[in-house]
Protein backbone atom coordinates (compact mmCIF):
# COMPACT_ATOMS: atom_id res chain seq x y z
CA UNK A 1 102.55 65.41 94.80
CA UNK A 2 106.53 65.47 93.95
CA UNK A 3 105.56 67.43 90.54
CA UNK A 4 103.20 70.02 92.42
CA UNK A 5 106.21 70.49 95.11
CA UNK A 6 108.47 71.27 92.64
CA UNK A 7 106.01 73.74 90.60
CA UNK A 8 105.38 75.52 93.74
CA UNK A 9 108.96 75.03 94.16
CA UNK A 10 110.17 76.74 90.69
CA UNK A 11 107.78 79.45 91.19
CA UNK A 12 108.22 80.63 94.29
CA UNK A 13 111.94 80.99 93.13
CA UNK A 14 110.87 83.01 90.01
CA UNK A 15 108.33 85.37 92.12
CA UNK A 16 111.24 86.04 94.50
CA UNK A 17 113.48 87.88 91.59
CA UNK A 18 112.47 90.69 89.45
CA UNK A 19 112.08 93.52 92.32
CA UNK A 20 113.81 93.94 95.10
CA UNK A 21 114.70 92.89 98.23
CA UNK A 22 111.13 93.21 99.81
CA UNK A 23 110.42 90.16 97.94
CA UNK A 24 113.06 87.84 98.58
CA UNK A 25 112.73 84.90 100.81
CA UNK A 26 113.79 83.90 104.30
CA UNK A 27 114.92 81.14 105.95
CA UNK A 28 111.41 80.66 106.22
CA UNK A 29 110.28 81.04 103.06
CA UNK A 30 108.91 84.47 104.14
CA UNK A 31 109.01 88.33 102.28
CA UNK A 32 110.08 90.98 105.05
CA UNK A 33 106.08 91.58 105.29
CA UNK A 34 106.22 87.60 107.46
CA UNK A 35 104.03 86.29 104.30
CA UNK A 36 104.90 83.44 101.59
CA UNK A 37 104.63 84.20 97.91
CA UNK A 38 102.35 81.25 97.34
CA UNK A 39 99.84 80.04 99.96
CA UNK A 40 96.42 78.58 99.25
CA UNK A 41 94.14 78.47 102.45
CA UNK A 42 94.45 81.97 103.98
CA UNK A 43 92.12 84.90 104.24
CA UNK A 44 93.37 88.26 102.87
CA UNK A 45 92.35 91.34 104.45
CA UNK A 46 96.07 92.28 103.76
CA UNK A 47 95.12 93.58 100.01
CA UNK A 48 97.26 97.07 101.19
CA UNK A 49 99.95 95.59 101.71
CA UNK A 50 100.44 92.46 99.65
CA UNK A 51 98.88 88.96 98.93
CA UNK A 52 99.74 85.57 97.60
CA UNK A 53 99.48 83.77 94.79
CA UNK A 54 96.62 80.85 95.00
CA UNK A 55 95.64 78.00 92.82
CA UNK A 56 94.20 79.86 89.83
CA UNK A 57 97.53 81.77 89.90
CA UNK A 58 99.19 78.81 89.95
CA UNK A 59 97.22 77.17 87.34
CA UNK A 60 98.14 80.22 84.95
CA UNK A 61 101.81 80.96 85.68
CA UNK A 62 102.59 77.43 84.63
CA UNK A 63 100.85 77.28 82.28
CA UNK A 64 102.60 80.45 81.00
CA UNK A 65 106.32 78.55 81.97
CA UNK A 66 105.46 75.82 80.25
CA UNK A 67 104.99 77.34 77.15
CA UNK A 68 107.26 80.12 77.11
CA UNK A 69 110.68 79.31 76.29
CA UNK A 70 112.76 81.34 74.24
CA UNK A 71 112.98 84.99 74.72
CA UNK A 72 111.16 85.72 71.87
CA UNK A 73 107.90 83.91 73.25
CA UNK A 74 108.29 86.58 76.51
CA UNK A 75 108.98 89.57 74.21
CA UNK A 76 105.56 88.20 72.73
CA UNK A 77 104.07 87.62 75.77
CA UNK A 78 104.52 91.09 77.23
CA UNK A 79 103.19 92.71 74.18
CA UNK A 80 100.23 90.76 75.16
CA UNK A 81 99.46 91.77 78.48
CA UNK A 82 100.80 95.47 77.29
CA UNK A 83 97.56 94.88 75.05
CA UNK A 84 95.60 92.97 77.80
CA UNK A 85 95.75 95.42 80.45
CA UNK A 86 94.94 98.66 78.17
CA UNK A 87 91.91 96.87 77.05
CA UNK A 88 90.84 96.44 80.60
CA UNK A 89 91.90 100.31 81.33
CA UNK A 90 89.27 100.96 79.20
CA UNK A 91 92.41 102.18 76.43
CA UNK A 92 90.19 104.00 73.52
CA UNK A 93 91.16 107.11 70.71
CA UNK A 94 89.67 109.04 73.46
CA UNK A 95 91.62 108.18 76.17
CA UNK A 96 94.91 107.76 74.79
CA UNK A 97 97.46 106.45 76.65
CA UNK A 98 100.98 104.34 76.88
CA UNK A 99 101.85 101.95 79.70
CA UNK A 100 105.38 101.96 81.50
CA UNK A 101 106.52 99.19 83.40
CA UNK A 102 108.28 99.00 86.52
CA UNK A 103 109.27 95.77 88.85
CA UNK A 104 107.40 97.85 91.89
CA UNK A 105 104.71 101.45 92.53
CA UNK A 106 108.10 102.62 94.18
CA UNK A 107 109.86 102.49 90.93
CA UNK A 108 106.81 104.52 89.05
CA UNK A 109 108.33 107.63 90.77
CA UNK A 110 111.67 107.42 88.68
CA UNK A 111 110.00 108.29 85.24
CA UNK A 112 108.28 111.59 86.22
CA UNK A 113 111.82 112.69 86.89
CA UNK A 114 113.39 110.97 83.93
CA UNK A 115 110.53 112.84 81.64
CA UNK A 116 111.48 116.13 83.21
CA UNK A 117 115.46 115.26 82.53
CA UNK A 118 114.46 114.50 79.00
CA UNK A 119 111.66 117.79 78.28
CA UNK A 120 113.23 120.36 80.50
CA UNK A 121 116.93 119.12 80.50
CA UNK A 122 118.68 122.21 82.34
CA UNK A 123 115.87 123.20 84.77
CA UNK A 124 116.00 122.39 88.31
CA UNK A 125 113.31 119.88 89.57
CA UNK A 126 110.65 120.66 91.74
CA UNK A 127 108.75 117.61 92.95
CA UNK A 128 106.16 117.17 95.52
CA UNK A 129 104.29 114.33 97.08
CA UNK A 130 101.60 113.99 99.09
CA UNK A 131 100.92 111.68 101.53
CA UNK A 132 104.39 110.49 101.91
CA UNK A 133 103.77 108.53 105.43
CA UNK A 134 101.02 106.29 103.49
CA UNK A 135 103.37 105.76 100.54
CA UNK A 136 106.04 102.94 100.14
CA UNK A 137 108.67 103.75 102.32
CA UNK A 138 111.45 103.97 99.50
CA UNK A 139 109.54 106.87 98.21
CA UNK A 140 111.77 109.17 100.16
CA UNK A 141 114.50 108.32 98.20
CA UNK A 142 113.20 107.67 95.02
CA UNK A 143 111.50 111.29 94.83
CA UNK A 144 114.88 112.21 95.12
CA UNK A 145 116.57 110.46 92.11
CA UNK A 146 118.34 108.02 94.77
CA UNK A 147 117.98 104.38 94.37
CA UNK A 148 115.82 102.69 97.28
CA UNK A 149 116.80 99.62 97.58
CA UNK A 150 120.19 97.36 97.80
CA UNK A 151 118.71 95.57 94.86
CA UNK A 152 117.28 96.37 91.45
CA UNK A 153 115.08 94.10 89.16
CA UNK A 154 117.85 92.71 87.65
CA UNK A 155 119.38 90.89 90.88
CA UNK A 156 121.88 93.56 91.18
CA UNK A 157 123.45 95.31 94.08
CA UNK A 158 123.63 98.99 93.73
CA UNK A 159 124.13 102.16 96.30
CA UNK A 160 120.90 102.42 98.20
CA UNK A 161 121.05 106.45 98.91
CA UNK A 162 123.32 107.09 96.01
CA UNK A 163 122.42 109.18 93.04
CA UNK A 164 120.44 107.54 89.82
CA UNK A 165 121.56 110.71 87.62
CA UNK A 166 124.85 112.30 89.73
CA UNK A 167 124.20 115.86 89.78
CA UNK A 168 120.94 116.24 88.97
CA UNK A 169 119.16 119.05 91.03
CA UNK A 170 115.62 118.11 92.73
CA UNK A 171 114.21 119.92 95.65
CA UNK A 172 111.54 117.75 97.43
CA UNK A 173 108.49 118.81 99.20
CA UNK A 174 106.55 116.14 101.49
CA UNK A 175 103.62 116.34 102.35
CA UNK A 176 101.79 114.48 105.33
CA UNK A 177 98.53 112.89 105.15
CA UNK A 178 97.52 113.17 108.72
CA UNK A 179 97.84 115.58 111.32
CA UNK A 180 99.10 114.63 114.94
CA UNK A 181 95.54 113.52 115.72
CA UNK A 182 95.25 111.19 112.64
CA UNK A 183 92.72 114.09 111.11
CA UNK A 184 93.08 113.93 107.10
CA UNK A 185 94.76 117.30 105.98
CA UNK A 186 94.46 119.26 103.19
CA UNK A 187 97.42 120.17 101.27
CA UNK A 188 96.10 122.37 98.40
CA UNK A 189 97.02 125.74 99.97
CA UNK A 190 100.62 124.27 100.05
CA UNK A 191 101.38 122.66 96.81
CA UNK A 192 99.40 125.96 95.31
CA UNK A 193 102.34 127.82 97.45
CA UNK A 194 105.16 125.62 95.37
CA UNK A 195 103.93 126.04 92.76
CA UNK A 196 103.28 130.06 92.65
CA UNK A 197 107.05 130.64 94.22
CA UNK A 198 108.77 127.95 91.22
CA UNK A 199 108.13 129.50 87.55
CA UNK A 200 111.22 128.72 86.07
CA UNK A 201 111.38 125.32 87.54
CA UNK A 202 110.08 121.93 86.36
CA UNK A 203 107.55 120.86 88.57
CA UNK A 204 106.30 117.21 89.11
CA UNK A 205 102.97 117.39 91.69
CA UNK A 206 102.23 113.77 92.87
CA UNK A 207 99.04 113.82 94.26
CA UNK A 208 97.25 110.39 95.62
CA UNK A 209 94.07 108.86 95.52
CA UNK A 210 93.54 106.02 97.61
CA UNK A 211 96.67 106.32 100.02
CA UNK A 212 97.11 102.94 102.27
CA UNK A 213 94.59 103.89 104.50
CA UNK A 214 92.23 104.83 101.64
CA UNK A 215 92.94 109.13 101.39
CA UNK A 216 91.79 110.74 98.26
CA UNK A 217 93.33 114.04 98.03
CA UNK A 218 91.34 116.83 95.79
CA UNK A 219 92.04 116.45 91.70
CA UNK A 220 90.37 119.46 91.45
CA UNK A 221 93.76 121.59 91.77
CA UNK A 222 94.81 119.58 88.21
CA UNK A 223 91.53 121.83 86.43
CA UNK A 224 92.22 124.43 89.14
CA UNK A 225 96.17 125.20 88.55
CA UNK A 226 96.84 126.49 85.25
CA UNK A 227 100.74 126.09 84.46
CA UNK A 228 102.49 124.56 81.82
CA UNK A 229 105.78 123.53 83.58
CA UNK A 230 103.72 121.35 85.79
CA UNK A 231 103.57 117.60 85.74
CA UNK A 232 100.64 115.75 87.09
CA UNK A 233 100.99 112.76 88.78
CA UNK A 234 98.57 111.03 90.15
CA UNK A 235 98.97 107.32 92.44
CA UNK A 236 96.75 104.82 92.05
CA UNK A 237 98.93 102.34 93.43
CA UNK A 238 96.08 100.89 95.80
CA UNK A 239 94.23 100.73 92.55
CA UNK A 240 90.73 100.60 94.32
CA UNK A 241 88.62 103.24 91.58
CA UNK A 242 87.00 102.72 88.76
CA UNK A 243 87.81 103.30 84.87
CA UNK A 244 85.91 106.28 84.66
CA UNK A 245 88.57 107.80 87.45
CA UNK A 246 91.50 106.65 85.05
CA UNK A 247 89.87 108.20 81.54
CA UNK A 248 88.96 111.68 83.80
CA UNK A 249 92.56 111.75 84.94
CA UNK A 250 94.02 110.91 81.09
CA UNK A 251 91.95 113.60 79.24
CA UNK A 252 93.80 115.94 81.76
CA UNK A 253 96.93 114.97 81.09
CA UNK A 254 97.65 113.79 84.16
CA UNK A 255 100.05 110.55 84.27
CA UNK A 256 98.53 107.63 86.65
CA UNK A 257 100.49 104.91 88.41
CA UNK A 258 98.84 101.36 89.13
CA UNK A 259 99.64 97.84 90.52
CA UNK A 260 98.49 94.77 90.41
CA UNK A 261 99.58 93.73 93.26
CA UNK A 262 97.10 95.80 95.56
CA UNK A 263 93.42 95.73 95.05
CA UNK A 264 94.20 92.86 92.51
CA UNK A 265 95.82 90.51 94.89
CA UNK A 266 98.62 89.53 92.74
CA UNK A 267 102.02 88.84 94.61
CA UNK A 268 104.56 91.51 94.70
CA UNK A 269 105.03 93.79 92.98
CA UNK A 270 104.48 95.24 89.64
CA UNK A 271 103.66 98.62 88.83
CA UNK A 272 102.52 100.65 85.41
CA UNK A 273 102.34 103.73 84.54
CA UNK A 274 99.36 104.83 82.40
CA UNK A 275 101.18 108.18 80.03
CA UNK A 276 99.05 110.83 77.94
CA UNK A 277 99.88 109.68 74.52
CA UNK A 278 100.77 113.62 73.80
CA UNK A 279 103.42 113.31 76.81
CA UNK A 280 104.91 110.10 74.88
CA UNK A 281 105.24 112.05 71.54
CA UNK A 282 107.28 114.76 73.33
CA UNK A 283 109.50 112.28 74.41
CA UNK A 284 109.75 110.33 70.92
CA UNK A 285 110.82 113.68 69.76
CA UNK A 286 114.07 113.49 71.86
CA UNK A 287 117.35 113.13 70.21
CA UNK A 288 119.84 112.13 72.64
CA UNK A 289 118.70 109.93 75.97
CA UNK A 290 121.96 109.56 77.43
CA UNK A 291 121.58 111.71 79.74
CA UNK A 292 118.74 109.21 81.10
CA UNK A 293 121.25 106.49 81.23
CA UNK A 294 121.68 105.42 85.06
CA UNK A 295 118.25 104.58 84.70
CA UNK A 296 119.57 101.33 83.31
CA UNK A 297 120.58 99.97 86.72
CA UNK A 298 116.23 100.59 87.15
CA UNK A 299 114.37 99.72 84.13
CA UNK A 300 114.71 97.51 81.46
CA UNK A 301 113.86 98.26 77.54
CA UNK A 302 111.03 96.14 77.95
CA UNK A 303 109.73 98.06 80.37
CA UNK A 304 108.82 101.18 78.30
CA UNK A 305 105.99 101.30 74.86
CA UNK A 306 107.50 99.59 71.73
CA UNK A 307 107.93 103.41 69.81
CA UNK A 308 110.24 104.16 72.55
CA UNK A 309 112.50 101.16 72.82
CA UNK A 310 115.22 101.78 70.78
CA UNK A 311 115.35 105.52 72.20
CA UNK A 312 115.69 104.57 75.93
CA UNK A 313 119.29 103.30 77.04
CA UNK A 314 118.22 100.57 79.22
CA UNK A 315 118.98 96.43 79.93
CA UNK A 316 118.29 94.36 77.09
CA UNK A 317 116.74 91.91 79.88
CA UNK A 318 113.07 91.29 80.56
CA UNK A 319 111.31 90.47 83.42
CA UNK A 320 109.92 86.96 83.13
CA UNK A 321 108.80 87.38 86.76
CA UNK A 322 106.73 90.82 86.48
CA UNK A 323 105.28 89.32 83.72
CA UNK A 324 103.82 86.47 85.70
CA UNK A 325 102.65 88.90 88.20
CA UNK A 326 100.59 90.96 85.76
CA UNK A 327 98.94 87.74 84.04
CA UNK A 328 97.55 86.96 87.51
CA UNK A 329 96.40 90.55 87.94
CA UNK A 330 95.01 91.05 84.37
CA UNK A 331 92.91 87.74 85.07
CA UNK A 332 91.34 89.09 88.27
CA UNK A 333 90.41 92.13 86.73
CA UNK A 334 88.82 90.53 83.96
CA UNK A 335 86.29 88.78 86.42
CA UNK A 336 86.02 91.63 88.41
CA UNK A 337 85.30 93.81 85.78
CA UNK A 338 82.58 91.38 84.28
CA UNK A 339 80.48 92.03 88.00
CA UNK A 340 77.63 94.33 87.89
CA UNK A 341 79.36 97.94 89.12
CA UNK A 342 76.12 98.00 91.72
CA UNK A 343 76.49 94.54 93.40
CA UNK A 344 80.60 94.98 93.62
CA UNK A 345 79.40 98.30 95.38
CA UNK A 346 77.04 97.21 97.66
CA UNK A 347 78.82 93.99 98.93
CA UNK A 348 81.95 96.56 99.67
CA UNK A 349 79.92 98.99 101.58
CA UNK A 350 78.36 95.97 102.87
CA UNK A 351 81.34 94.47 104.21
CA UNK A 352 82.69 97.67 105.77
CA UNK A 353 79.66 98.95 107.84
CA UNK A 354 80.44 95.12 109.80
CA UNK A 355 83.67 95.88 110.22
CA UNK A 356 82.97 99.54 111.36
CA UNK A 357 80.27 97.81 113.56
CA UNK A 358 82.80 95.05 115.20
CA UNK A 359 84.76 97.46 115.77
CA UNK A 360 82.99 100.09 117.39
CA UNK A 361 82.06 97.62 119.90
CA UNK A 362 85.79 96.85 120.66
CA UNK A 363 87.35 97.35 123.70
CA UNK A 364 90.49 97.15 121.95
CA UNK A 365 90.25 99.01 118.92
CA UNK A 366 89.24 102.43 117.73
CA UNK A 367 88.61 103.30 114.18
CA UNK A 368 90.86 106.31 112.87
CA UNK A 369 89.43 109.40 112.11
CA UNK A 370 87.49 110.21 109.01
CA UNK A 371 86.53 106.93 107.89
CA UNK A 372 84.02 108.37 105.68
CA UNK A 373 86.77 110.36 103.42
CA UNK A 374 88.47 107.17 102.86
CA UNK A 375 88.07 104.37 100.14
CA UNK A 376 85.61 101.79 101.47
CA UNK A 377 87.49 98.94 101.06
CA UNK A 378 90.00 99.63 103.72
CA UNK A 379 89.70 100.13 107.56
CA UNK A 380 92.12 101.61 109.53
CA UNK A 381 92.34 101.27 113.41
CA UNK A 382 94.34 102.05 115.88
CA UNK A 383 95.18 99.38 119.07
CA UNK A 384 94.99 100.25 122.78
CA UNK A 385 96.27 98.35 125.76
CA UNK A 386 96.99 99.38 129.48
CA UNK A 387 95.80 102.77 129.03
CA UNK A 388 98.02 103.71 125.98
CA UNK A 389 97.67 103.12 121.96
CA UNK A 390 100.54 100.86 120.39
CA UNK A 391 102.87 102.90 118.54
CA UNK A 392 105.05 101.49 115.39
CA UNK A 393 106.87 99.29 116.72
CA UNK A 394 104.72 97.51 118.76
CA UNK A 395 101.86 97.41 116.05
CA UNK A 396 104.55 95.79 114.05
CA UNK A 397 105.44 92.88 116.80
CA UNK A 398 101.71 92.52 116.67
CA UNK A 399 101.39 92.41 112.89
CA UNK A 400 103.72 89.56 112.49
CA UNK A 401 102.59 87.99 115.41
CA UNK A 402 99.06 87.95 113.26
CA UNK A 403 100.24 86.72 109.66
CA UNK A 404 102.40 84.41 110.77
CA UNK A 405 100.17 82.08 112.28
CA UNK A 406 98.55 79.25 111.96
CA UNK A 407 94.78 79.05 112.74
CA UNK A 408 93.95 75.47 111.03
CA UNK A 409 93.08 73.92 114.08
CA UNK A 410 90.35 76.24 114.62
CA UNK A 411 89.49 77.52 112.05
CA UNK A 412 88.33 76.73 108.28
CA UNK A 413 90.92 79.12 107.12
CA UNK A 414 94.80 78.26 108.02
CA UNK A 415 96.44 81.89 107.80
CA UNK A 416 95.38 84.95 108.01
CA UNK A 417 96.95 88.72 106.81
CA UNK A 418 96.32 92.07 107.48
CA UNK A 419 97.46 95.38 106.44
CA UNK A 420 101.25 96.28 107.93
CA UNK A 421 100.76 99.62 110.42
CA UNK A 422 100.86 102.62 109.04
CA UNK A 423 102.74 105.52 111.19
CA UNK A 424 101.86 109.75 111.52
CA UNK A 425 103.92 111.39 113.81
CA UNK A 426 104.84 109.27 116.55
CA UNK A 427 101.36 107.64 116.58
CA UNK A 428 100.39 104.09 114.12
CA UNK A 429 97.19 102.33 113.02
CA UNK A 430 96.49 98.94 111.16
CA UNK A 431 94.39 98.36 108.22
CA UNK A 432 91.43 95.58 107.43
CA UNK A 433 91.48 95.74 103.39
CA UNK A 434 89.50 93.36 101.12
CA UNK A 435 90.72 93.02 97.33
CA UNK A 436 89.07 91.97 93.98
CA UNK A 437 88.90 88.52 95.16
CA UNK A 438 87.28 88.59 98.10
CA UNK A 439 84.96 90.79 96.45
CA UNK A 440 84.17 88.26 93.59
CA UNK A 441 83.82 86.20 96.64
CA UNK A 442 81.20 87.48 98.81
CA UNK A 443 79.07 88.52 95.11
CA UNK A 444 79.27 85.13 94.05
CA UNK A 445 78.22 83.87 97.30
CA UNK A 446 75.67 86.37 98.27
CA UNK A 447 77.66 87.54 101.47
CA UNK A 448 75.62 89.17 103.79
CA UNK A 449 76.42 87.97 107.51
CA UNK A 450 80.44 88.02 106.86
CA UNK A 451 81.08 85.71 109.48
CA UNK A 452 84.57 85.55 108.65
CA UNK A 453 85.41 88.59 109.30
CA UNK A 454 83.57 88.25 113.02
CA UNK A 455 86.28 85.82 113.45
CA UNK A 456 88.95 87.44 112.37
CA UNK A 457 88.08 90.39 114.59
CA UNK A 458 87.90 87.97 117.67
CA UNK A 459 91.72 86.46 116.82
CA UNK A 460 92.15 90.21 116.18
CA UNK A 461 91.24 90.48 119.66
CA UNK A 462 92.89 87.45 121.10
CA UNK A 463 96.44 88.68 119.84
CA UNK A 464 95.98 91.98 121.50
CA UNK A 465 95.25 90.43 124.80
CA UNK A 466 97.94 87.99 124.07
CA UNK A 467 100.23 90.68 123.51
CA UNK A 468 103.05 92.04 125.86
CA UNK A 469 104.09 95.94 125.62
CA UNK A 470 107.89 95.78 126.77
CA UNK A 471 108.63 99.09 128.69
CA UNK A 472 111.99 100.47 128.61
């Protein structure tokens, strides 16, 4: 029992460095999102946001500590899940493509700007992004060239705001997902506009498919818009599609970022980013990369393909902990991907019609609009008491008062997480969002009542009556 403590103990130390602050531990032992890095008997419909790491995870990341030591046996060991994970992205001659590394899907946004720095060195950046109120909310300021965060991945303090590159000119366009009635919008007309009125720029179009509540916007404008000083890029992040999506996207040289800490379950975060092999070659053919070099205080050598290590002016340092992370997610996908495409299918759409059912019967609750448009393995709803919806910042009092918890005594599980509340406008919504494993779950068991999730909408339900509104 002393030796497990101090596993758990050692590990939830590790998991809390290689990212940034979102990650690091209260008092508590809590990330800012009120949830643990490691907890074994808890039911995650919080895949959106983030998950913990469980006994299998366990099992493996000591096993990994244990017989890593030296740096060499990392180096090695993230060439081997650099190999791992392209073989599970379905890597082929076909669909050639490089992975870069970064401690967090916020962080992916960086290298679309430090490509266009590199290719297209003394043109002004255009770069738009869609969706920004379902994206991570450092976004804003990564999009920018700005660092995020007070912390990097290398447990460093730098200038949250400040400039990555000083001097380096990027005009941003946002884009919203949702109108003021939580309708899904359609931005094509808009980024077609950029585009048209930007020739002589370089242009970086971020387009998403499966935002946090599930929004796919059109790829068609990647066959549709013909211009060669446009960068596709297109987020993944949720990383709820299948490899066919990922080899359609590659053959179009588009660039697509992933986690494995969303759909996959693994704790937080890590993030790739899957590169045309004929984008990587351009950069290979680049001289001089110092003008790329405040992206050392970001990414590590490591963290970018082997041809391109010596190039890139980055922190001889890797990340032991991101590493970890992607084992865990490399092993779920390997068991998801060995389910029959049909049954995985099924027991999704399976799973949401209850939830849409429970829900429509809820007094409480009201499913957001356009359900149908979304990814089916998220749910979005919005809350209503005393004749008014919860806005932000009561959906997030009720959010922790949900994950943090402790439902033992009634129930078989002891925790329980949800998706943190997305905002549009002035207006919010939650999110119900299963992952690979409680996919692999309800195929291996046959699910077809999903009592679970009856229960979880009745604490659901419970909280909200529970919960006071504070008027000011």
């Amino acid at each position: 029992m002393e030796k497990e403590s101090r596993i758990i103990s050692d590990l939830e130390k590790l998991l809390s460095e290689g990212a940034d602050e979102r990650i690091y531990l209260d008092d508590q032992g809590l990330t800012k999102y009120g949830t643990p890095l490691i907890r074994n008997n808890y039911i995650n419909r919080g895949s959106c946001t983030c998950s913990a790491a469980r006994n299998n995870d366990i099992k493996l990341m000591y096993e990994l500590l244990e017989s890593h030591n030296s740096s060499t046996d990392w180096i090695s060991l993230k060439h081997t899940i650099e190999k791992e994970l392209k073989a599970e992205l379905g890597w082929d001659e076909l669909h050639n493509f490089d992975l870069f590394f970064a401690p967090s899907g916020t962080d992916l946004v960086y290298y679309p700007l430090l490509f266009s720095q590199l290719l297209s060195p003394h043109k002004k950046i255009q770069n738009l992004i869609t969706c920004i109120e379902e994206l991570g909310s450092g976004t804003r300021l990564s999009s920018l060239g700005k660092f995020y965060a007070n912390h990097n991945q290398f447990g460093e303090t730098v200038d949250k705001g400040g400039d990555v590159i000083p001097n380096l000119e990027i005009q941003t366009h946002f884009f919203q997902a949702r109108d003021e009635f939580g309708d899904i919008r359609n931005n094509a007309v808009s980024i077609r506009k950029v585009i048209n009125e930007h020739p002589e720029d370089s242009i970086i179009v971020n387009l998403v498919y499966g935002s946090k509540s599930g929004i796919e916007d059109d790829l068609r404008m990647i066959d549709e818009i013909s211009a060669n000083n446009v960068q596709w890029v297109v987020d993944i992040c949720q990383f709820r599609h299948s490899r066919e999506i990922l080899h359609d996207l590659i053959s179009k040289g588009a660039m697509v970022m992933i986690t494995g800490s969303k759909f996959y379950e693994s704790s937080p975060f890590s993030g790739a980013l899957l590169v045309p092999n004929a984008i990587t070659q351009q950069l290979l053919k680049v001289t001089d990369w110092n003008a790329v070099n405040g992206y050392s205080r970001i990414f590590s050598k490591y963290d970018v393909p082997l041809s391109l290590m010596d190039k890139a002016p980055f922190k001889d340092k890797i990340n032991q902990s991101a590493l970890l992370r992607w084992a865990c997610a490399i092993e779920t996908m390997r068991a998801f991907n060995e389910l029959d495409e049909k049954d995985t299918e099924e027991k999704t759409n399976h799973w949401r019609d209850k939830v849409y059912q429970l829900l429509k019967t809820s007094n409480t609750m009201e499913l957001m609009p356009h359900q149908e448009l979304t990814n089916n393995s998220i749910v979005s709803f919005r809350v209503y008491k005393n004749n008014k919806y919860l806005n932000q910042e009561e959906l997030r009092s009720l959010y922790f008062s949900i994950v943090k918890d402790y439902y033992g005594d009634k129930q078989e599980f002891e925790h329980l997480t949800i998706g943190q509340p997305v905002s549009y406008g002035e207006k919010a919504f939650l999110r119900l969002a299963i992952g690979a494993k409680s996919i692999l779950q309800f195929v291996k068991q046959d699910e077809t009542q999903f009592a679970t999730d009856e229960k979880i909408i009745s604490i659901l339900e419970q909280k909200i009556a529970e919960f006071e509104i504070h008027h000011t």
